[in-house]
PDB file of N, CA and C in Angstrom:
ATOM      1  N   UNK A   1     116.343 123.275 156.066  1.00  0.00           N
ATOM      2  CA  UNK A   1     116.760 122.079 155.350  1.00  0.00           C
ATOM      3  C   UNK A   1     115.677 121.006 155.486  1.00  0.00           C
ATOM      4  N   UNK A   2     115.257 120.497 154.446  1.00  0.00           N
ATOM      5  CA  UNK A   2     114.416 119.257 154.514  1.00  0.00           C
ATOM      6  C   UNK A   2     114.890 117.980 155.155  1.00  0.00           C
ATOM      7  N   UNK A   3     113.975 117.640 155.875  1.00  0.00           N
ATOM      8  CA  UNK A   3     114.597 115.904 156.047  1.00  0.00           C
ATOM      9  C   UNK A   3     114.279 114.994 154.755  1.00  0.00           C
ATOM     10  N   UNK A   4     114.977 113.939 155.441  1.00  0.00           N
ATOM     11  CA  UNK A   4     115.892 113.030 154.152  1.00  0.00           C
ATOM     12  C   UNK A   4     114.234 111.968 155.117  1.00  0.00           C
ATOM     13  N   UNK A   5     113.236 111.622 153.800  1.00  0.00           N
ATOM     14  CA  UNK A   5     112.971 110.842 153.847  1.00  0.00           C
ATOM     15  C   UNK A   5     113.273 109.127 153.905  1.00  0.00           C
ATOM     16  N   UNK A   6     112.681 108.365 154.970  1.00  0.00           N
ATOM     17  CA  UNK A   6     113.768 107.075 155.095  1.00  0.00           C
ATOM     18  C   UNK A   6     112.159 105.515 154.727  1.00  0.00           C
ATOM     19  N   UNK A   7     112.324 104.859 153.338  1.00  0.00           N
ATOM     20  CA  UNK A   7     111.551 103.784 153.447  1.00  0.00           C
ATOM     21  C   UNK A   7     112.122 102.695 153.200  1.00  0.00           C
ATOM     22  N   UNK A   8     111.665 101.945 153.638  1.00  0.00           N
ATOM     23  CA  UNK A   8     111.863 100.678 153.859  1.00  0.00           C
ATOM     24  C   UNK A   8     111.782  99.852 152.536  1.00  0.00           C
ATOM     25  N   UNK A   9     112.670  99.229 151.342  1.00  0.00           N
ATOM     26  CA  UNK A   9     112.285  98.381 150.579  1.00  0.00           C
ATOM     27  C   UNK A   9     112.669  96.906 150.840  1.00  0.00           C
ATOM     28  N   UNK A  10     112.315  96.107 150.264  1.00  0.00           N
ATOM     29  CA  UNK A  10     112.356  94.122 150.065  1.00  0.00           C
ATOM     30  C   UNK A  10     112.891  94.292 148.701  1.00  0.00           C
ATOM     31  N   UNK A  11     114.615  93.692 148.230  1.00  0.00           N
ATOM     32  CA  UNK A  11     114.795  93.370 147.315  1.00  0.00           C
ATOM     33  C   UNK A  11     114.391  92.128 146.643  1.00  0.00           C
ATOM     34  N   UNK A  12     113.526  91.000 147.697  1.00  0.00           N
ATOM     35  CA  UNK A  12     112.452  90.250 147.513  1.00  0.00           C
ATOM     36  C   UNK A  12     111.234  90.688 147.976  1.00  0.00           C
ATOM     37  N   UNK A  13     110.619  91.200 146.712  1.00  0.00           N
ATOM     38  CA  UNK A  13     109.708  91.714 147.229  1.00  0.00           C
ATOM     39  C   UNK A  13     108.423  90.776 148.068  1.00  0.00           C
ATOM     40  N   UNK A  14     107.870  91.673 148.692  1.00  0.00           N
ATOM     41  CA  UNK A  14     106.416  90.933 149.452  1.00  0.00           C
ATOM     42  C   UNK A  14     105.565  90.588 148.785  1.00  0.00           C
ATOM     43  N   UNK A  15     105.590  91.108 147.464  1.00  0.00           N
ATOM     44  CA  UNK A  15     104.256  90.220 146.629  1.00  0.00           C
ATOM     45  C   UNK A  15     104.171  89.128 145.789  1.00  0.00           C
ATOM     46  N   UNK A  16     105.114  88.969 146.266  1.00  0.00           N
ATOM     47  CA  UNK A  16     105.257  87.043 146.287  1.00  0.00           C
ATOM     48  C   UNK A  16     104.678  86.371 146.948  1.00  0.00           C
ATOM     49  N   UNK A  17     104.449  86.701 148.226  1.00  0.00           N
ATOM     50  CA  UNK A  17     103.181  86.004 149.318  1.00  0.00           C
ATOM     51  C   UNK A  17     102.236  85.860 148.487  1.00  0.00           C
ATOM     52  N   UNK A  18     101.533  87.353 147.868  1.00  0.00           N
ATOM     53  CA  UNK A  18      99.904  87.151 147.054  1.00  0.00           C
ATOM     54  C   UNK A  18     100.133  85.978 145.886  1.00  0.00           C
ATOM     55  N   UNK A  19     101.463  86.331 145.238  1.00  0.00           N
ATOM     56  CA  UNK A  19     101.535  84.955 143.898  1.00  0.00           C
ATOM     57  C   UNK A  19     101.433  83.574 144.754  1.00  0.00           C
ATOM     58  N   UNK A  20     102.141  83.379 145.770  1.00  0.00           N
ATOM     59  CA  UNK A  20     102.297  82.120 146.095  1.00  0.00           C
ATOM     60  C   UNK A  20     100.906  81.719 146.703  1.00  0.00           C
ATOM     61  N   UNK A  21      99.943  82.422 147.593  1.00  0.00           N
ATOM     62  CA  UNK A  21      99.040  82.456 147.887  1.00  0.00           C
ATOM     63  C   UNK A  21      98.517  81.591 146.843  1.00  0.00           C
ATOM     64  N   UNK A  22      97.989  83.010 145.506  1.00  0.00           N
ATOM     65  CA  UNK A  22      96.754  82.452 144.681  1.00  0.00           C
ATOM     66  C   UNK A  22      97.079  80.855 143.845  1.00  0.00           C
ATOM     67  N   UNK A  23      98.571  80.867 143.859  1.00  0.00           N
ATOM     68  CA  UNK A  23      98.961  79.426 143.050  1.00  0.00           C
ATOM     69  C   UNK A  23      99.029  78.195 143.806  1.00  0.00           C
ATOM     70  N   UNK A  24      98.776  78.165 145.308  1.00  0.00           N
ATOM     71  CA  UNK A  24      98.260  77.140 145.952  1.00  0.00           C
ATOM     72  C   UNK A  24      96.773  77.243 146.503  1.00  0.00           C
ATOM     73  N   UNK A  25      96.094  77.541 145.857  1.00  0.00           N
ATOM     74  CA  UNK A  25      95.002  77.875 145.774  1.00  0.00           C
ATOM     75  C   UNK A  25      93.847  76.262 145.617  1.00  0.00           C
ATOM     76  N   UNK A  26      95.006  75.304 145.036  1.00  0.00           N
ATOM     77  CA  UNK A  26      94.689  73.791 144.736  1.00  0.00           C
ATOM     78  C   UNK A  26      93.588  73.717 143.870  1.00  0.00           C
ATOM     79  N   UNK A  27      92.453  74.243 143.513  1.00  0.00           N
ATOM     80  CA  UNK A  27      91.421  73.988 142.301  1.00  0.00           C
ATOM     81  C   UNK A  27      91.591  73.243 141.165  1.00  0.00           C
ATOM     82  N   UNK A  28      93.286  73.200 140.556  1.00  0.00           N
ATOM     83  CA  UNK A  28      93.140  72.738 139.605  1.00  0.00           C
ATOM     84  C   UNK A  28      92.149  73.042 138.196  1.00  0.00           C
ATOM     85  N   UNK A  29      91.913  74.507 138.275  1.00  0.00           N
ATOM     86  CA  UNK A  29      91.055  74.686 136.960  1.00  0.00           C
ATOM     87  C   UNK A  29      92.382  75.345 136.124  1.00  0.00           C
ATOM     88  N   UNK A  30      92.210  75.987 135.121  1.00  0.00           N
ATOM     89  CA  UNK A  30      92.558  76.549 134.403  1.00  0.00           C
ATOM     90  C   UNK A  30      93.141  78.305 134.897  1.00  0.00           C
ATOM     91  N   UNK A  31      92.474  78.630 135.897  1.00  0.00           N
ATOM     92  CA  UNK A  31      92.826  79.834 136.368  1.00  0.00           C
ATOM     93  C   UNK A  31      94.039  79.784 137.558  1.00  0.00           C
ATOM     94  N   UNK A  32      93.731  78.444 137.905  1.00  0.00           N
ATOM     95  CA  UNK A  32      94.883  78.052 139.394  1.00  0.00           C
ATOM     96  C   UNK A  32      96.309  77.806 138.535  1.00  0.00           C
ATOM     97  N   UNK A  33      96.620  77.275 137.373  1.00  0.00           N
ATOM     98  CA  UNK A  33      97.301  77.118 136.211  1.00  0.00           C
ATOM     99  C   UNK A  33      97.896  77.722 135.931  1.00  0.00           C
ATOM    100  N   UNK A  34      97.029  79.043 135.021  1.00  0.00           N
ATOM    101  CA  UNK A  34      97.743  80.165 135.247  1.00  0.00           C
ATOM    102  C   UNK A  34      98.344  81.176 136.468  1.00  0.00           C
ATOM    103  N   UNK A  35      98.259  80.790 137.447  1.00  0.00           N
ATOM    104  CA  UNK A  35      98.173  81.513 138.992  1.00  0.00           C
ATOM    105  C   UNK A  35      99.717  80.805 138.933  1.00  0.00           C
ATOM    106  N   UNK A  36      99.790  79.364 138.759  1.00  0.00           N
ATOM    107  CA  UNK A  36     101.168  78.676 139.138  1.00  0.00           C
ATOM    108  C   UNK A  36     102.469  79.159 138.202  1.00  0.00           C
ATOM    109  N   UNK A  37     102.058  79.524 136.957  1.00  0.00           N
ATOM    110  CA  UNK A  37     103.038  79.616 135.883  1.00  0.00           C
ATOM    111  C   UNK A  37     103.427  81.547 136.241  1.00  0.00           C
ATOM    112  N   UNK A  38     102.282  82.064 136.937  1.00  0.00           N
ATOM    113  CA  UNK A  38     103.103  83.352 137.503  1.00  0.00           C
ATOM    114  C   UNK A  38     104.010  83.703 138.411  1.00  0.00           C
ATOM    115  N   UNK A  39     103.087  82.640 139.490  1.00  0.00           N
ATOM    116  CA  UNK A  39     104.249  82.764 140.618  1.00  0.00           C
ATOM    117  C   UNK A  39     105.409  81.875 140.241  1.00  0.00           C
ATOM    118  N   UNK A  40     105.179  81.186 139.391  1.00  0.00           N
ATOM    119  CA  UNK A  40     106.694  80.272 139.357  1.00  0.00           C
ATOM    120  C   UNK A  40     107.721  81.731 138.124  1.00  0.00           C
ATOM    121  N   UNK A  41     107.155  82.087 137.566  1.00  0.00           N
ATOM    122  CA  UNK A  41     107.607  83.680 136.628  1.00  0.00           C
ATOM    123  C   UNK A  41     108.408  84.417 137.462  1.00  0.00           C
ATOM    124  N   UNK A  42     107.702  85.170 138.521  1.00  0.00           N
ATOM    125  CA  UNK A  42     107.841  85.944 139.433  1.00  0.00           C
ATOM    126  C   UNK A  42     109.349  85.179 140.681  1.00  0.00           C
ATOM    127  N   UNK A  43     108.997  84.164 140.860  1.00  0.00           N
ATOM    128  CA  UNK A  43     109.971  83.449 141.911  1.00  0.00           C
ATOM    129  C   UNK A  43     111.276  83.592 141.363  1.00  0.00           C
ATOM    130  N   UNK A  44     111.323  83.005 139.890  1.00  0.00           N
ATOM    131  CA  UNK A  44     112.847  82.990 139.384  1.00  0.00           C
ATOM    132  C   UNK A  44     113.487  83.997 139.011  1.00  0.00           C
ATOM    133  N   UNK A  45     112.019  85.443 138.950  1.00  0.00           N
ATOM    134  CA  UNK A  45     112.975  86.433 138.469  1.00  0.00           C
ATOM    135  C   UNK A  45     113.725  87.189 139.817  1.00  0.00           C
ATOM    136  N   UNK A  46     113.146  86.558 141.399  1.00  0.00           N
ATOM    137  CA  UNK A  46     113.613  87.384 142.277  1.00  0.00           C
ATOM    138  C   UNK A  46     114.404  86.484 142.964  1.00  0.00           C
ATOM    139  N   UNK A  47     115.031  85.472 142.172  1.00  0.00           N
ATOM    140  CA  UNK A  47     116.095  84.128 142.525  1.00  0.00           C
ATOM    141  C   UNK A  47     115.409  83.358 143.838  1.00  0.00           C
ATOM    142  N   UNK A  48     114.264  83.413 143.737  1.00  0.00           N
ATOM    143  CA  UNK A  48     113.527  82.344 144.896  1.00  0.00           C
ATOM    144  C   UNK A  48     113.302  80.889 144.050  1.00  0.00           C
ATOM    145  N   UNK A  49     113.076  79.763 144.800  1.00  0.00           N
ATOM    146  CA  UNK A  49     113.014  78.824 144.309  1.00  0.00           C
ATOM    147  C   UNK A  49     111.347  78.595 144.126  1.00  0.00           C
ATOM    148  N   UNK A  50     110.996  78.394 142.925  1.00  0.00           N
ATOM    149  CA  UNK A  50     109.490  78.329 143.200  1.00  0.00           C
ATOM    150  C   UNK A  50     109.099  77.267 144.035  1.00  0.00           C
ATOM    151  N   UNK A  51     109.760  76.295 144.881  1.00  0.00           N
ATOM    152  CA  UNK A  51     109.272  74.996 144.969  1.00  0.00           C
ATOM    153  C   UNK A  51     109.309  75.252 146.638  1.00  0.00           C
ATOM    154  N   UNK A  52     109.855  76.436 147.278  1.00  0.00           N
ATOM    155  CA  UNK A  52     109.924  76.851 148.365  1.00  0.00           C
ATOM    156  C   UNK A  52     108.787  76.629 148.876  1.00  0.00           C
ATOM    157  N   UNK A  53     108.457  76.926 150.116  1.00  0.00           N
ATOM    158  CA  UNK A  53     107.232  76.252 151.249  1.00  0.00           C
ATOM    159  C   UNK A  53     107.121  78.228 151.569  1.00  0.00           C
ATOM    160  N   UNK A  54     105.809  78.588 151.491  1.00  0.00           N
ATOM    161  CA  UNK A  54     105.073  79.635 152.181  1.00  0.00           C
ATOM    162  C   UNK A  54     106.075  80.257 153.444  1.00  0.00           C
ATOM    163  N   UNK A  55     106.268  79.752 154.652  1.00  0.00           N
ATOM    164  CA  UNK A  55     106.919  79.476 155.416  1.00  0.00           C
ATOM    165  C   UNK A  55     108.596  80.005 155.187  1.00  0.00           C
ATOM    166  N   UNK A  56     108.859  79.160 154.006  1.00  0.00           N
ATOM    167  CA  UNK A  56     110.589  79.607 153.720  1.00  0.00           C
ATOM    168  C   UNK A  56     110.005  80.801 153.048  1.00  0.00           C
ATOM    169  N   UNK A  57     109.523  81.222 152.184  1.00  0.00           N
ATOM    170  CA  UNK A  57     109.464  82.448 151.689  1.00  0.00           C
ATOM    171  C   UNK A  57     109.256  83.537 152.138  1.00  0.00           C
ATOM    172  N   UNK A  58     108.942  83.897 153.433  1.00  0.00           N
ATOM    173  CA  UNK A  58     109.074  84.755 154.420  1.00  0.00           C
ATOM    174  C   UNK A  58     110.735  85.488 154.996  1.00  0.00           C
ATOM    175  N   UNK A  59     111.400  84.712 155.263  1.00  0.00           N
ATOM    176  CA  UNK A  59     112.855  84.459 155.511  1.00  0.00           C
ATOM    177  C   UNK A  59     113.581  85.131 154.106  1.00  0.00           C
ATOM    178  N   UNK A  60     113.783  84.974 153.502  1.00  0.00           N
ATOM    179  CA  UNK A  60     114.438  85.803 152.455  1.00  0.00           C
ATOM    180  C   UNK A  60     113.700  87.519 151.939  1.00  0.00           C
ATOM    181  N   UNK A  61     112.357  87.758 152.063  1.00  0.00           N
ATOM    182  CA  UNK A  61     111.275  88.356 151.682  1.00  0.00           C
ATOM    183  C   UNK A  61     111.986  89.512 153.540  1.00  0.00           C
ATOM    184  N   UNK A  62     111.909  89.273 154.062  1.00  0.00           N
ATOM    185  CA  UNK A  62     112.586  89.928 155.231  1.00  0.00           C
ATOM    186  C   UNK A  62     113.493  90.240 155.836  1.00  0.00           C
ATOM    187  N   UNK A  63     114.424  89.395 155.517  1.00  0.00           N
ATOM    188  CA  UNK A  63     116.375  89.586 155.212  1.00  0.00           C
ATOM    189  C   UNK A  63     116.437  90.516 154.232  1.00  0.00           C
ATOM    190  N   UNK A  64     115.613  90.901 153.119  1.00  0.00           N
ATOM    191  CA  UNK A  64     116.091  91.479 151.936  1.00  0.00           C
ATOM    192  C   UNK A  64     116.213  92.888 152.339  1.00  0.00           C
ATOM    193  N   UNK A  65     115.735  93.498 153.302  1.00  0.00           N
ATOM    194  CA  UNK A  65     115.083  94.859 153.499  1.00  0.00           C
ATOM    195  C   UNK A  65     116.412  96.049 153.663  1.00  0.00           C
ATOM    196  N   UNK A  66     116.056  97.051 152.781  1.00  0.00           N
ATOM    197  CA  UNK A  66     117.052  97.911 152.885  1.00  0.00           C
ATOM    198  C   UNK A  66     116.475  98.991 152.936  1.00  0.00           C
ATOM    199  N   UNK A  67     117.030 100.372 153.955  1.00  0.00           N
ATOM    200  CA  UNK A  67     116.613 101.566 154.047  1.00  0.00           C
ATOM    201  C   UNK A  67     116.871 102.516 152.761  1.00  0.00           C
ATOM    202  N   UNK A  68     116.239 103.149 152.195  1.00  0.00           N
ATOM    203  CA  UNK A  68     116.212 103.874 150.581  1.00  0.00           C
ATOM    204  C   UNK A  68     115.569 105.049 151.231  1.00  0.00           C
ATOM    205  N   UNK A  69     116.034 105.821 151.163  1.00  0.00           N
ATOM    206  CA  UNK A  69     115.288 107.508 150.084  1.00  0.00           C
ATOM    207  C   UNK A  69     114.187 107.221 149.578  1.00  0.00           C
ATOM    208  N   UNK A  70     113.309 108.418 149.496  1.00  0.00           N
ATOM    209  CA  UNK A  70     111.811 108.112 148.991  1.00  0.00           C
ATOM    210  C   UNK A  70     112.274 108.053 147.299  1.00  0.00           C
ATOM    211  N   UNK A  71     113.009 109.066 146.691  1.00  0.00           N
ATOM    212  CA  UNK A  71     113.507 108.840 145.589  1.00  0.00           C
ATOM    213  C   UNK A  71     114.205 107.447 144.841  1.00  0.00           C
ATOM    214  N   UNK A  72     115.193 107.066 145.797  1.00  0.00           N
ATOM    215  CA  UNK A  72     115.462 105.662 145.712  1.00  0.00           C
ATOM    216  C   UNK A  72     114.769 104.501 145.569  1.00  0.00           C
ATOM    217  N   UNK A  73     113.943 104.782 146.585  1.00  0.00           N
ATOM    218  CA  UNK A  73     112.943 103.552 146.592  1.00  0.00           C
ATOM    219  C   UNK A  73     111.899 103.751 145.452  1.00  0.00           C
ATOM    220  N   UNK A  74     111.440 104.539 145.003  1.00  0.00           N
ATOM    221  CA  UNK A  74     110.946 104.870 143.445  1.00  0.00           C
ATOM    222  C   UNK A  74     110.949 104.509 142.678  1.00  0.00           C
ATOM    223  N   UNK A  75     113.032 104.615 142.413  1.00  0.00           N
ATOM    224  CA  UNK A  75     113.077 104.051 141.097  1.00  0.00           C
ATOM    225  C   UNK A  75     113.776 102.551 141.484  1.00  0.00           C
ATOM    226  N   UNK A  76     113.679 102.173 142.632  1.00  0.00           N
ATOM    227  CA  UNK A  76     114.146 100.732 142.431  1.00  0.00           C
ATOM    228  C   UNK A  76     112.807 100.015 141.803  1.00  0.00           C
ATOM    229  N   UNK A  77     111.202 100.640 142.310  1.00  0.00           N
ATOM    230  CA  UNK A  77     110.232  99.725 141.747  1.00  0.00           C
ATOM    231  C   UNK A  77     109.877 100.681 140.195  1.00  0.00           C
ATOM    232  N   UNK A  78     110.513 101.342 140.024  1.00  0.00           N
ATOM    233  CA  UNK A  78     110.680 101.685 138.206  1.00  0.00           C
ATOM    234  C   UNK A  78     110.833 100.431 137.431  1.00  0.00           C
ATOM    235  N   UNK A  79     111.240  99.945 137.931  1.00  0.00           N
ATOM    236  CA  UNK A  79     111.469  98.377 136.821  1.00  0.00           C
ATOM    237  C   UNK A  79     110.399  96.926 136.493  1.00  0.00           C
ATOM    238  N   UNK A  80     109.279  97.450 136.924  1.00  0.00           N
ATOM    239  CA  UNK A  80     108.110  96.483 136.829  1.00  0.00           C
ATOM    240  C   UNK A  80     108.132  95.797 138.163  1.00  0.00           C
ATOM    241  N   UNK A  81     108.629  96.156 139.330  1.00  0.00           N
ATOM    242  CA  UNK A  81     108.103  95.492 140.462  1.00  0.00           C
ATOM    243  C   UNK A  81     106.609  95.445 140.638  1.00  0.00           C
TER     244      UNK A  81
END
């Protein structure tokens, strides 16, 4: 009998750190702009508040975590995660 593969997913996911990262990035050009209007994209679609502090966004991003099946966890990021 095979074992039952066991991974770890974030129904907030972790790559929200990299959005929030590059959109406080402060430059103010045109590329930091677009950096803000993603992560603020990305925040509301995973019910985070974009206006959250680095800091708070950790705390939900790590509460979220649920054990999945390698299959499971698959198709939960099937959906454009």
């Amino acid at each position: 009998m095979a074992a039952i593969v066991v991974e770890v997913h974030h129904n907030v996911p972790r790559c929200l750190l990299g959005f929030f990262d590059r959109a406080a990035s402060g430059k103010l050009d045109r590329a930091d702009f677009e950096a803000w209007f993603e992560w603020e994209e990305e925040a509301f679609r995973c019910g985070v508040d974009p206006e959250t502090t680095r800091g708070e966004l950790t705390a939900p991003i790590e509460s979220s975590t649920v054990e999945l099946s390698a299959d499971e966890h698959r198709a939960a990021h099937s959906g454009g995660w």
